[in-house]
Structures are given as C-alpha cells and as structure tokens.
C-alpha atoms as a PDB file:
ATOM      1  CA  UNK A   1      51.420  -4.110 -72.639  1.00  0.00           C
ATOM      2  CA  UNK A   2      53.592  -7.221 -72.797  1.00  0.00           C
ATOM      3  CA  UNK A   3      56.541  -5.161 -70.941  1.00  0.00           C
ATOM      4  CA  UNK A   4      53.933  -3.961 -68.237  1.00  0.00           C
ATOM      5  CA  UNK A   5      53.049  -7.385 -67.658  1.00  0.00           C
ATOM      6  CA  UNK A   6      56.665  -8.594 -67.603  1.00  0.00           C
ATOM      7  CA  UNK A   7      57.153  -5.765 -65.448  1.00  0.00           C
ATOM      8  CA  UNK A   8      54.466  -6.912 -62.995  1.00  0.00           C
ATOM      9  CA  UNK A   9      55.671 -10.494 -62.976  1.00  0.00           C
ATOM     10  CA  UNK A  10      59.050  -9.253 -61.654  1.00  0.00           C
ATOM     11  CA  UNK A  11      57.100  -8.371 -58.314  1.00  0.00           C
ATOM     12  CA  UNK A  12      56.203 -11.862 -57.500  1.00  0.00           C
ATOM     13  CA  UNK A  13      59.217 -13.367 -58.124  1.00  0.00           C
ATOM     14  CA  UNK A  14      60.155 -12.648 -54.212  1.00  0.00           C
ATOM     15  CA  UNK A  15      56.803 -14.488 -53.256  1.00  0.00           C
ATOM     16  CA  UNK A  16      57.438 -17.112 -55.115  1.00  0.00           C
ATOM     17  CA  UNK A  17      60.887 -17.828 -53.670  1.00  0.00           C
ATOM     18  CA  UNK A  18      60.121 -17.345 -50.686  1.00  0.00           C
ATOM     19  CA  UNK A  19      57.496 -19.465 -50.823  1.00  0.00           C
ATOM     20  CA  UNK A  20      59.324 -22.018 -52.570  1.00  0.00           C
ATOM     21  CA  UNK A  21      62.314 -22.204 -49.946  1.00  0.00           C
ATOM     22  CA  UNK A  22      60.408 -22.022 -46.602  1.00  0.00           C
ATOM     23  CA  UNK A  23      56.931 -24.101 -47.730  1.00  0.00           C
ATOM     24  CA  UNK A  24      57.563 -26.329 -50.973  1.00  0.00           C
ATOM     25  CA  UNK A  25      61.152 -28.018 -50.582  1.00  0.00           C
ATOM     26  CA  UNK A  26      60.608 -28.166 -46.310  1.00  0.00           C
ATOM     27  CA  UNK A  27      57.896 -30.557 -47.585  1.00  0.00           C
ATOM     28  CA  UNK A  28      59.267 -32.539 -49.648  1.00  0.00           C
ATOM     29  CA  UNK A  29      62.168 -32.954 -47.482  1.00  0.00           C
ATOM     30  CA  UNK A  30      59.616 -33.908 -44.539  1.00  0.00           C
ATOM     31  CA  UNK A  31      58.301 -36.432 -46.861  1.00  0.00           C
ATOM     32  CA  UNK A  32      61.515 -37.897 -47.948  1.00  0.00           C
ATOM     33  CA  UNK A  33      62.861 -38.082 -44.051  1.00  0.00           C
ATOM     34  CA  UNK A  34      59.434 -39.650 -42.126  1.00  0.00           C
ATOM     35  CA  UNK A  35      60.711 -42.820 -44.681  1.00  0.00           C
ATOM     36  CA  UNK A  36      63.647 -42.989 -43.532  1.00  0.00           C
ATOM     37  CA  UNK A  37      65.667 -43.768 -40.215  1.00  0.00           C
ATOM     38  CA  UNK A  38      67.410 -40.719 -39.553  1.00  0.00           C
ATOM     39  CA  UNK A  39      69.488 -38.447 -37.058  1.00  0.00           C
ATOM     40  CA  UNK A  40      71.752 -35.433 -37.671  1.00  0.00           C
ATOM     41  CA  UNK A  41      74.426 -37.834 -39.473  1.00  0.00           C
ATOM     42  CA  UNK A  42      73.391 -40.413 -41.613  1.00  0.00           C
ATOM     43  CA  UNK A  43      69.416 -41.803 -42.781  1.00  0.00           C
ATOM     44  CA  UNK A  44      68.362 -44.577 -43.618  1.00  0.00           C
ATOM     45  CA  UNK A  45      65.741 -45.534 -46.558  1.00  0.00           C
ATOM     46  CA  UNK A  46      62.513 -47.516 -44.486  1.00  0.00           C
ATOM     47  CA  UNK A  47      60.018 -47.214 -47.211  1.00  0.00           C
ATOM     48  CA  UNK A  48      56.506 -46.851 -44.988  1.00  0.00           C
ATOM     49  CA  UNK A  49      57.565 -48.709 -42.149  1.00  0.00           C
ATOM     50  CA  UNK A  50      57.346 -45.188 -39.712  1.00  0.00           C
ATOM     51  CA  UNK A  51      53.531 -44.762 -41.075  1.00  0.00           C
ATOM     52  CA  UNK A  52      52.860 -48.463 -40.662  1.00  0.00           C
ATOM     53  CA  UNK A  53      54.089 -48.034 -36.784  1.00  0.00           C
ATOM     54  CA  UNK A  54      52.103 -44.743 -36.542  1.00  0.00           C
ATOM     55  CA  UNK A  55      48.683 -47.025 -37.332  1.00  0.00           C
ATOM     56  CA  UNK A  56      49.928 -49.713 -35.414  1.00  0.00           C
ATOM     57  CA  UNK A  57      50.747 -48.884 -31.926  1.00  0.00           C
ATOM     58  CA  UNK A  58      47.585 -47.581 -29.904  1.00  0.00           C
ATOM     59  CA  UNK A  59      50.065 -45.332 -28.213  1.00  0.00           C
ATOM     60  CA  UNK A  60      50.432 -43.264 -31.453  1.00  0.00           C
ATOM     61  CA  UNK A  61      47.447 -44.337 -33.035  1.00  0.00           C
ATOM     62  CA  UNK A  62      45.295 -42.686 -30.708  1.00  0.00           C
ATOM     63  CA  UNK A  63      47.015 -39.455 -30.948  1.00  0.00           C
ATOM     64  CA  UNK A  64      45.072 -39.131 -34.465  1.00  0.00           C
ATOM     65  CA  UNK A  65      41.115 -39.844 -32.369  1.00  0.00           C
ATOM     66  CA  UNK A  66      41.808 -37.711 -29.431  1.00  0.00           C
ATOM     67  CA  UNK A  67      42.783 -34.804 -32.030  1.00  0.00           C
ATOM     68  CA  UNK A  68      40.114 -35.615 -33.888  1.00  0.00           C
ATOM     69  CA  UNK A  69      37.575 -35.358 -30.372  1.00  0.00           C
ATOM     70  CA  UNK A  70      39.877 -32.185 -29.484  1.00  0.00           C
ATOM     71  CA  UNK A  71      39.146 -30.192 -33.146  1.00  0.00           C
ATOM     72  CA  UNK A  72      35.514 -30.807 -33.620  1.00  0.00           C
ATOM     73  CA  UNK A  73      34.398 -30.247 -29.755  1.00  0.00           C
ATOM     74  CA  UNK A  74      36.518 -26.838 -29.128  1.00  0.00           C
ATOM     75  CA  UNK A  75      35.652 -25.509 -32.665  1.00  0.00           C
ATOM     76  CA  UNK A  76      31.774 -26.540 -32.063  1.00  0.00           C
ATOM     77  CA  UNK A  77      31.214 -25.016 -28.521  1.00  0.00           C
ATOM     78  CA  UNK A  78      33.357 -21.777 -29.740  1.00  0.00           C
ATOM     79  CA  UNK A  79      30.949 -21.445 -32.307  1.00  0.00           C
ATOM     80  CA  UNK A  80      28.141 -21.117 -30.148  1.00  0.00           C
ATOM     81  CA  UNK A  81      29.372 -20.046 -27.193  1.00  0.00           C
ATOM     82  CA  UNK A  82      31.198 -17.057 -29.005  1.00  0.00           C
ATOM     83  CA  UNK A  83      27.729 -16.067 -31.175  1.00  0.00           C
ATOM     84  CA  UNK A  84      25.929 -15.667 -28.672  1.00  0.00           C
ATOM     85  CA  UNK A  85      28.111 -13.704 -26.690  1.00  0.00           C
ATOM     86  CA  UNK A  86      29.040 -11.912 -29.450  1.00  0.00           C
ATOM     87  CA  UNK A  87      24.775 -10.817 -29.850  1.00  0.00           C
ATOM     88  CA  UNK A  88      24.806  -9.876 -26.201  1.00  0.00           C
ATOM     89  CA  UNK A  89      27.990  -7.488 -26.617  1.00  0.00           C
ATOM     90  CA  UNK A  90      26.346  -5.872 -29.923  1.00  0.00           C
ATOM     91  CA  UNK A  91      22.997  -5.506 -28.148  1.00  0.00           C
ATOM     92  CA  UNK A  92      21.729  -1.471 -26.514  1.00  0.00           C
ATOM     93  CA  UNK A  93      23.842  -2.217 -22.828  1.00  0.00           C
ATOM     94  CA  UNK A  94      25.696   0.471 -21.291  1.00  0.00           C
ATOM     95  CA  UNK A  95      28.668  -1.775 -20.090  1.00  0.00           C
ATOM     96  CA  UNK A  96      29.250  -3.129 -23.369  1.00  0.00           C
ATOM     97  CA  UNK A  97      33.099  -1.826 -23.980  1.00  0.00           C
ATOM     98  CA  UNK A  98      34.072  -2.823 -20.572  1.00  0.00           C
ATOM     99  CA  UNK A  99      32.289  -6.303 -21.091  1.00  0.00           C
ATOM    100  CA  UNK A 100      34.612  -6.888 -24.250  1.00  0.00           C
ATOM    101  CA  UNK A 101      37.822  -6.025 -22.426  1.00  0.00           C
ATOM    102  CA  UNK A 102      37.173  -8.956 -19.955  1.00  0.00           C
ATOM    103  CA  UNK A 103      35.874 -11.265 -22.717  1.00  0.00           C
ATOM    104  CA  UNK A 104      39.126 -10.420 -24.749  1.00  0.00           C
ATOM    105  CA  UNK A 105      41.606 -10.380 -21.644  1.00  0.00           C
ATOM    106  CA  UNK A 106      42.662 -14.401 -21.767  1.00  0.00           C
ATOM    107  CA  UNK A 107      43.728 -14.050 -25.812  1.00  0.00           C
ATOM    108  CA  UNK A 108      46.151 -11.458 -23.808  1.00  0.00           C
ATOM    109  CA  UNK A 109      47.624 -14.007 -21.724  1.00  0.00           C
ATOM    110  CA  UNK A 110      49.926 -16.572 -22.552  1.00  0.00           C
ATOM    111  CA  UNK A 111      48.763 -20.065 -23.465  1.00  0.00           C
ATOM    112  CA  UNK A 112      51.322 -21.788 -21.330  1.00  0.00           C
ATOM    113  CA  UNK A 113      50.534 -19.359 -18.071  1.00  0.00           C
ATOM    114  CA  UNK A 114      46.664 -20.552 -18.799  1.00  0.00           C
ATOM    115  CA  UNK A 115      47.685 -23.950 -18.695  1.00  0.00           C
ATOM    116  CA  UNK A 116      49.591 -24.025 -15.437  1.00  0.00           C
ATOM    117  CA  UNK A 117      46.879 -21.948 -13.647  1.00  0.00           C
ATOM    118  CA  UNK A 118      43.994 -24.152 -14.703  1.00  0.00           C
ATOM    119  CA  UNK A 119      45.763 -26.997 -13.748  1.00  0.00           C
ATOM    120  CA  UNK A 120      46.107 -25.321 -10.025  1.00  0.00           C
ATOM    121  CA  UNK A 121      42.368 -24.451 -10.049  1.00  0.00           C
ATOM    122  CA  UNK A 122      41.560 -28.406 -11.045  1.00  0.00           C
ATOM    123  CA  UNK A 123      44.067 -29.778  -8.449  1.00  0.00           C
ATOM    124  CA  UNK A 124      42.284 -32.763  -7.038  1.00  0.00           C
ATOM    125  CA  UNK A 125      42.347 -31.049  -3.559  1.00  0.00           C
ATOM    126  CA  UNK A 126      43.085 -27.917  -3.136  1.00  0.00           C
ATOM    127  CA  UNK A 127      42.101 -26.581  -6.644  1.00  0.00           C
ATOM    128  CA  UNK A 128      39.284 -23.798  -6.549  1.00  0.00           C
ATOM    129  CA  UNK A 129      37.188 -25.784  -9.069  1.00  0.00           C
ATOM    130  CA  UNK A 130      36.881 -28.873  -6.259  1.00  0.00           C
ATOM    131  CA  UNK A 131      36.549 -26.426  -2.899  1.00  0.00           C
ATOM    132  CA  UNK A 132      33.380 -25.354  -4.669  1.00  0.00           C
ATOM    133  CA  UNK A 133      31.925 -28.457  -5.288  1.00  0.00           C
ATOM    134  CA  UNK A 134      32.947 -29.607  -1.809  1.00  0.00           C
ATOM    135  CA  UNK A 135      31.099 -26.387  -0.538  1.00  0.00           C
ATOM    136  CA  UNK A 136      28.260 -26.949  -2.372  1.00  0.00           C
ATOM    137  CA  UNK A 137      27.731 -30.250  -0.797  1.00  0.00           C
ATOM    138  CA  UNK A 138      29.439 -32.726  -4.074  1.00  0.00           C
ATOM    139  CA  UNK A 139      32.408 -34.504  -3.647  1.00  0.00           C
ATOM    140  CA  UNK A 140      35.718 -33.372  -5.230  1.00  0.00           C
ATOM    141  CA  UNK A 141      36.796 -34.325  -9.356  1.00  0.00           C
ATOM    142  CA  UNK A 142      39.724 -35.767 -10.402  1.00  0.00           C
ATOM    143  CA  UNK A 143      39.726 -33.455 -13.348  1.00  0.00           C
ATOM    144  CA  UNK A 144      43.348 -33.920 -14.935  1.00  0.00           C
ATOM    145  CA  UNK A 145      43.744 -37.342 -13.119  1.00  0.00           C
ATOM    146  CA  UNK A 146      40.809 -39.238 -14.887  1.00  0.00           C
ATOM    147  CA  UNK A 147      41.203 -40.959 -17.903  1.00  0.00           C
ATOM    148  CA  UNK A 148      37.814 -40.490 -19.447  1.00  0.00           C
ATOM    149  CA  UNK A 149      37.778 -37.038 -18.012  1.00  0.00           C
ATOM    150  CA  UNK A 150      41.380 -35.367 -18.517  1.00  0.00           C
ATOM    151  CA  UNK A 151      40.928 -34.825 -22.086  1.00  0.00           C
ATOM    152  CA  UNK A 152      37.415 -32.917 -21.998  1.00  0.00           C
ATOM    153  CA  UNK A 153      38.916 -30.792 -19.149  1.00  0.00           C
ATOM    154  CA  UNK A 154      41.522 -29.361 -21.444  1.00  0.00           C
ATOM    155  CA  UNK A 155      38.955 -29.320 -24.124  1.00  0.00           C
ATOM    156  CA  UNK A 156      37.017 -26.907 -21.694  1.00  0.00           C
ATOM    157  CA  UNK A 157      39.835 -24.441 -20.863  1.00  0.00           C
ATOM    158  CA  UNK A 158      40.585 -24.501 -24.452  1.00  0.00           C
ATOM    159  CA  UNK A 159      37.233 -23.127 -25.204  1.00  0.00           C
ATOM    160  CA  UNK A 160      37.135 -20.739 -22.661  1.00  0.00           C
ATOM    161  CA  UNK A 161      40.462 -18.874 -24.115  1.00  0.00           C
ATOM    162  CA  UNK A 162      39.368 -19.481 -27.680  1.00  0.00           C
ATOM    163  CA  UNK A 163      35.891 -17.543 -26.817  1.00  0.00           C
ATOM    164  CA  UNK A 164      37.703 -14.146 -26.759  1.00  0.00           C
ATOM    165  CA  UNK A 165      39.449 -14.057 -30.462  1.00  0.00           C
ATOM    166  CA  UNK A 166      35.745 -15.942 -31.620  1.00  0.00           C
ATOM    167  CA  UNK A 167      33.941 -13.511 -29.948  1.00  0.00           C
ATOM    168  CA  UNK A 168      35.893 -10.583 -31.718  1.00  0.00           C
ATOM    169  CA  UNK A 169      35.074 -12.004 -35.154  1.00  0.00           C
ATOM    170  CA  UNK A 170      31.594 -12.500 -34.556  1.00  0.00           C
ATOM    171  CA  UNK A 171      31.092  -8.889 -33.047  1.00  0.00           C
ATOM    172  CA  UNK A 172      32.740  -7.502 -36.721  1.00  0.00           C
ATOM    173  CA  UNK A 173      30.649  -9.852 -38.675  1.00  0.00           C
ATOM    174  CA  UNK A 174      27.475  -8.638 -36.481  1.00  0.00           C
ATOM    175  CA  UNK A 175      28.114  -4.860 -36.434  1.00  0.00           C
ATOM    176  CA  UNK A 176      28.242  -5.018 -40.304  1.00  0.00           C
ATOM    177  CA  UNK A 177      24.779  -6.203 -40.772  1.00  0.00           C
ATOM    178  CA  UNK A 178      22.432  -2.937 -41.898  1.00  0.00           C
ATOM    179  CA  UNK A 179      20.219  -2.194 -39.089  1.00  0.00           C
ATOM    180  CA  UNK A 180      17.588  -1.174 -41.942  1.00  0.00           C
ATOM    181  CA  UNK A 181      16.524  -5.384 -42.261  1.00  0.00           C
ATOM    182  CA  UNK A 182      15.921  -5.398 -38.161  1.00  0.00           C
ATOM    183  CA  UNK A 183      13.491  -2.444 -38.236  1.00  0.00           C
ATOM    184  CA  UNK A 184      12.355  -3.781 -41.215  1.00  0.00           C
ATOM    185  CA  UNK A 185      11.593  -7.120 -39.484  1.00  0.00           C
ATOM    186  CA  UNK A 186      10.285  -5.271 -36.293  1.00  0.00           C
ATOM    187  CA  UNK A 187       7.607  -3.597 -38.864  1.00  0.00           C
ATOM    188  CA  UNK A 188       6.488  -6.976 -40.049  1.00  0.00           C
ATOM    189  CA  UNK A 189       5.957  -8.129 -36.312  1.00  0.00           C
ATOM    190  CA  UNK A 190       9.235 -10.034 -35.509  1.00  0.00           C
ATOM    191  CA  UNK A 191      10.532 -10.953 -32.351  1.00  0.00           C
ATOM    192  CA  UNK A 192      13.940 -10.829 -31.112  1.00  0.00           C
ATOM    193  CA  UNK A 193      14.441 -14.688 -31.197  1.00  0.00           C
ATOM    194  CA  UNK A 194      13.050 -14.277 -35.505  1.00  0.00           C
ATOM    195  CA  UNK A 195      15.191 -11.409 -35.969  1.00  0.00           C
ATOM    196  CA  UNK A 196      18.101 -13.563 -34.926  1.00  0.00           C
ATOM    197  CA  UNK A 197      17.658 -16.527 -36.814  1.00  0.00           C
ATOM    198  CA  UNK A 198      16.226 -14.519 -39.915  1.00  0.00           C
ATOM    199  CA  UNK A 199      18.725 -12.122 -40.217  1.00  0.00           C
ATOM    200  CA  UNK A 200      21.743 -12.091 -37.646  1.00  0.00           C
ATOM    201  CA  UNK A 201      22.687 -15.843 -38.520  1.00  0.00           C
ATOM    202  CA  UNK A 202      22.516 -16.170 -42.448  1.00  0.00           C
ATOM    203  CA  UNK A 203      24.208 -12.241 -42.669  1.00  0.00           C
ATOM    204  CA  UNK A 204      27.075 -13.222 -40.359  1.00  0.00           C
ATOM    205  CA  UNK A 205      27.784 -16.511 -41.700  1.00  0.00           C
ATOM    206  CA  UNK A 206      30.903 -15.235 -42.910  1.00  0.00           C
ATOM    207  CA  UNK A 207      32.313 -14.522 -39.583  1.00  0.00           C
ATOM    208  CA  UNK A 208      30.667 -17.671 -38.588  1.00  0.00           C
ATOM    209  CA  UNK A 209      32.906 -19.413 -41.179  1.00  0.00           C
ATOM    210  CA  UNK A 210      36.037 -17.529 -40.394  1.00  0.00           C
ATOM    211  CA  UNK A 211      35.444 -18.538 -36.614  1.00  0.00           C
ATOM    212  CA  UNK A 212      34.781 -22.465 -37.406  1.00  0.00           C
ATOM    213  CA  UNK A 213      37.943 -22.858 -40.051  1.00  0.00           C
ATOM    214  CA  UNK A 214      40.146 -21.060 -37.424  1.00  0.00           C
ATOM    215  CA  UNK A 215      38.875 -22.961 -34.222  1.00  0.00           C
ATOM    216  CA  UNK A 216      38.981 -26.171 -36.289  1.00  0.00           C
ATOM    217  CA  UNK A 217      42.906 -25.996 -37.534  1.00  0.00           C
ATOM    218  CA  UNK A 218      43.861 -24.515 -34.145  1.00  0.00           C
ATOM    219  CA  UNK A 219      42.113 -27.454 -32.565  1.00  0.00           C
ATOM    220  CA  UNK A 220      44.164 -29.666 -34.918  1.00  0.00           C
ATOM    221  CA  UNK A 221      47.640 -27.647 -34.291  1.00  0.00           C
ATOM    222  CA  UNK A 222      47.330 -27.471 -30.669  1.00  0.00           C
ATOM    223  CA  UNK A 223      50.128 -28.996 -28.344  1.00  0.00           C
ATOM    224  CA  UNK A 224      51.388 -25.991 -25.805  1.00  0.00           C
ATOM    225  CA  UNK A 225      47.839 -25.955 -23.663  1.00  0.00           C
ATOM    226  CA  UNK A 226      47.679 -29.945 -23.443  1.00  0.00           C
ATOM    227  CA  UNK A 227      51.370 -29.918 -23.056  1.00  0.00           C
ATOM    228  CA  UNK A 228      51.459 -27.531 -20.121  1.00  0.00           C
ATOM    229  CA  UNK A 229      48.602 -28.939 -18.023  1.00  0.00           C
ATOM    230  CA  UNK A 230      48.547 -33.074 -18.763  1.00  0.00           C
ATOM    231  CA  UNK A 231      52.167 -33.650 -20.840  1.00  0.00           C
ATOM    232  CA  UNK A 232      49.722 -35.784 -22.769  1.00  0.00           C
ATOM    233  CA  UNK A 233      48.730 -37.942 -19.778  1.00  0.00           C
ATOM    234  CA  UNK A 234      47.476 -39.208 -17.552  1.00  0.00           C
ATOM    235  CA  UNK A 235      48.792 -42.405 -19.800  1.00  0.00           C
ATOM    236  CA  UNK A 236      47.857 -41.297 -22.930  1.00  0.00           C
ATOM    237  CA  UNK A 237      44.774 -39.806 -22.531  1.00  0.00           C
ATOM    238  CA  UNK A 238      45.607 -36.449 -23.285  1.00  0.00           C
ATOM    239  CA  UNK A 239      47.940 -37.416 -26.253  1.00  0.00           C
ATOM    240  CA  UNK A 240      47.473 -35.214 -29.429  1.00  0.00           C
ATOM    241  CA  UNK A 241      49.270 -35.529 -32.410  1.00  0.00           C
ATOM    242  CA  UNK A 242      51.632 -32.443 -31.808  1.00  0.00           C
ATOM    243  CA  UNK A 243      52.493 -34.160 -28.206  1.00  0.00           C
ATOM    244  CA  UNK A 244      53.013 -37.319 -30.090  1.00  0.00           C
ATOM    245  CA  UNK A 245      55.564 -35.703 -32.484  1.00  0.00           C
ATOM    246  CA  UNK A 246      56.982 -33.781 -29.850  1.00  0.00           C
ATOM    247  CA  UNK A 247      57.667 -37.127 -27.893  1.00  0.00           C
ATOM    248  CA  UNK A 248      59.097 -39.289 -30.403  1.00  0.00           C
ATOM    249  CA  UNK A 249      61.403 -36.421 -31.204  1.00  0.00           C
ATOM    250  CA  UNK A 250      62.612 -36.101 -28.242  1.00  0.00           C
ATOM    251  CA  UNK A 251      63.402 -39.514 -27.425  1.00  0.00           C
ATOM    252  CA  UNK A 252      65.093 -39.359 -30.849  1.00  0.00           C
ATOM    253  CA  UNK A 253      62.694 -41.411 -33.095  1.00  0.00           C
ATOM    254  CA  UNK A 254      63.504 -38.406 -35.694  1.00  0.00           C
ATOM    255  CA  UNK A 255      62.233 -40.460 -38.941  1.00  0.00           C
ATOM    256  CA  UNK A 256      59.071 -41.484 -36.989  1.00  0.00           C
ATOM    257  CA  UNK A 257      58.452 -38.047 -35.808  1.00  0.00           C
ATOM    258  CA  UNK A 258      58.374 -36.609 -38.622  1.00  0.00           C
ATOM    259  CA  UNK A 259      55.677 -39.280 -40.326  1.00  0.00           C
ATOM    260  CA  UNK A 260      53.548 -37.609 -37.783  1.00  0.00           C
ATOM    261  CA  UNK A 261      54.282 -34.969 -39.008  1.00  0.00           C
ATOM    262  CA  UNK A 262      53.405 -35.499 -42.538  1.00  0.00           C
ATOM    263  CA  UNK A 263      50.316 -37.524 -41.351  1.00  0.00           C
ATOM    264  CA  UNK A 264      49.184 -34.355 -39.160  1.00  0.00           C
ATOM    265  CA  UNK A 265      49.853 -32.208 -42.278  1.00  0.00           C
ATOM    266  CA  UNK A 266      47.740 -34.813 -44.470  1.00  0.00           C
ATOM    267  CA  UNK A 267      44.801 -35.025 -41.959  1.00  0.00           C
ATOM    268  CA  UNK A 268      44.632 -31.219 -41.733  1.00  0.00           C
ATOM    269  CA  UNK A 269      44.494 -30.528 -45.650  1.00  0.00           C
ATOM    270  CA  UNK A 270      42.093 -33.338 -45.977  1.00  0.00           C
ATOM    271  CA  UNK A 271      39.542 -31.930 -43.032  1.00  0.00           C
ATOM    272  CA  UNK A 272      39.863 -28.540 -43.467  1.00  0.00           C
ATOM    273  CA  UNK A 273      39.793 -27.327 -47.324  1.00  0.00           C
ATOM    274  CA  UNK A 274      36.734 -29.372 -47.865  1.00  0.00           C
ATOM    275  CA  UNK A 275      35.372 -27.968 -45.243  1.00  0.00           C
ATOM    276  CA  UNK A 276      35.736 -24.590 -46.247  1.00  0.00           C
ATOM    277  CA  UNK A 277      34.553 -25.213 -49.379  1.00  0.00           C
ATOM    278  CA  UNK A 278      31.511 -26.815 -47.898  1.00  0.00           C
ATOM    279  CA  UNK A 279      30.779 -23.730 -45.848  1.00  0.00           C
ATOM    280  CA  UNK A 280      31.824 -20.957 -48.344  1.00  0.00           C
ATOM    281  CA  UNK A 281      29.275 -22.672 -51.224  1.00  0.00           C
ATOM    282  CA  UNK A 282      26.500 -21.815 -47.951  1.00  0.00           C
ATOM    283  CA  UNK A 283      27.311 -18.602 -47.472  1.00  0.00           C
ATOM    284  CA  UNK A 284      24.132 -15.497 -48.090  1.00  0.00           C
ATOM    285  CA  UNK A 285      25.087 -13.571 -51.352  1.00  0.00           C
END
C-alpha cells in the first residue's frame, strides 16, 4: 500500500514543479521587484513607495474604479443578455443551429480586429452607428471622444463579443435540465414565464456561475479591446489597470509597473474567490 502510494506521489511531482517555477517564485519575485526601483541592471530597495504612488496619483488611481465599473457591468449584462438568448436557442425553432453559428461567430474573431472595427462604426462622423442616428432624425455621438461616455462604449462592444462564449455555456447548462420537470410543470398548469423561473434558473445555476466568474475575471484582465479602440483615453477615461501597467512599463517605470501588477493580482483574488464561494454555497443540489 505504502509503495502504491509512493508510487502515485511520483506522478505529481511534475505538477508540482511546474507549478512551482512558472506560478509560485514569478510571484514572489513580482512582489520583491514592485518595491523596488528597477531596470534590466541594477534595483533598488523603495519599501511601498510604488503602492503609495499607485493610490496617490488620480492618473493611476483611477485605473483600479474604471476596472472595477468595467468587471461588474460586462459580467452583469452577459449574464442576462446571454440567458436569455441562450432559452431562445434551446427553445422548438427550426433555425436554431444556424442562429448559434452567428451568435458564436465574434468569439471567432480576433479581439484586436473587433476593436479597430467598432471604433470605425463609432467614428464621430462617418461611423455607421452615427449615420443611423443622423437618419433617424438624432444628432450624431461622440462615442469614443466623450469622457463620461468612452468607457461604457467599450463596455458595450465588450458585451456584445462576450455574449457568444456566455451564450455557449448557458445552452450546455440548459440542455442538461430533464425535460420530465417541464411537462411535469405544464401538468400542474405552468406557464412558460413559471417554468423559467421555477425550473430553468435554479437547474442552470451552475452554468450561470461558470458564466459570471468567467465574465467577471475577464472583465478584470482585459487590456487588448480598450487598448485597440481608446489606448486608455480620451485622457484617462478609458484607463484600466492592464493599460495602466502596460503604460508605466513602457515608459520604463518597471518597479511601479509591476506594483500594479501585484495590486491587480490582489484585487482579483480578493473579488473573485469570495465570490465564487458565495455563488457555489447557492447553487440547487
């Protein structure tokens, strides 16, 4: 017994290395270097100075709100939007499978190429979003341009990628349910609006779960969309975290960089797991 065990153990050993070299000591190196002053040649020891100037300056500062507004409003309206999408693709229509293809087609294209043609489409005058308006008698946006706008127009094209991989999950977590409960439900006199909230919603909260942890990181992580259609501006309106990091990095700031880093990390672990933990203790048994 004790041999098979020592056997077993000998299996994990790769894991654990691996896991050790390319998660564990890049982490505690990060942490070490955001208190320091550092480039490729020599560091120097700052203590907390690069997190004090993270909390300090509005124009880093405000990185950690607007990722904050970014997270919680793509991850919410891909939660709904997604469900019920996801209900209308699992319900008796005949164009169902083609329906999906189109939903799924913008997780096929890249998040970069999204960016740049969104950002054509919400050109202040000649994008198609604007010659609509114009058309229907409204006067053109400044969609990208706007301060108090910019952000929530990223947040929208976001959300309308993010709807196909959502939408995916939720048909999986839907097409699992047993049809028995619904015709059990229709026998008791339910309508379709009852047999949704009744059944479909507690029995795929799962996939609801999946969909919300998932939307919610990615929210947290995401720099190549904002990147590609604002650079984080106008000003710093559009300024995430990741563009943050990205910025100071490349103006070489390398210790302060990577404090946002380790601050991005820390905001993420202390977010998400209690979240999931929160959503996983409401999940149907």
């Amino acid at each position: 017994m004790n041999k098979k065990k020592i056997y077993s153990t000998w299996f994990l050993v790769p894991a654990m290395g691996i896991f050790l070299i390319f998660f564990i000591v890049p982490m505690i190196m990060s942490l070490f270097f955001s208190m320091t002053v550092w480039d490729f040649k020599n560091y120097t020891f700052v203590g907390l100075d690069n997190f004090k100037m993270f909390f300090s300056e509005r124009s880093l500062n405000i990185g950690i709100k607007n990722t904050l507004i970014y997270a919680v409003l793509t991850s919410g309206l891909k939660v709904i939007i997604a469900f019920f999408v996801a209900v209308f693709l699992t319900s008796a229509i005949r164009t169902k499978n083609i329906i999906r293809s189109i939903v799924f087609f913008p997780n096929l294209v890249s998040t970069v190429a999204i960016g740049i043609t969104f950002t054509a489409f919400m050109h202040p005058t000649k994008g198609i979003f604007n010659k609509i308006i114009e058309f229907l008698g409204g006067e053109g946006i400044d969609w990208l341009g706007n301060t108090n706008l910019a952000l929530y127009s990223v947040i929208g094209t976001d959300v309308w990628k993010g709807i196909s991989i959502a939408t995916v999950i939720y048909v999986a977590g839907i097409a699992s349910i047993d049809k028995n409960y619904y015709e059990a439900a229709s026998i008791d006199g339910a309508n379709a609006w009852q047999r949704l909230l009744n059944i479909t919603v507690p029995l795929c909260r799962p996939a609801m779960n999946s969909v919300i942890i998932l939307s919610f990181i990615g929210g947290m992580r995401s720099f190549d969309l904002i990147w590609a259609m604002t650079g984080g501006g106008p000003g710093f309106a559009t300024d995430v975290m990741a563009s943050i990091v990205y910025k100071q990095y490349a103006a070489g700031f390398y210790g302060l960089s990577t404090a946002g880093n380790v601050i991005m990390f820390v905001l993420i672990a202390i977010l998400a797991f209690p979240l999931q933990r929160f959503l996983l203790s409401r999940e149907v048994e």
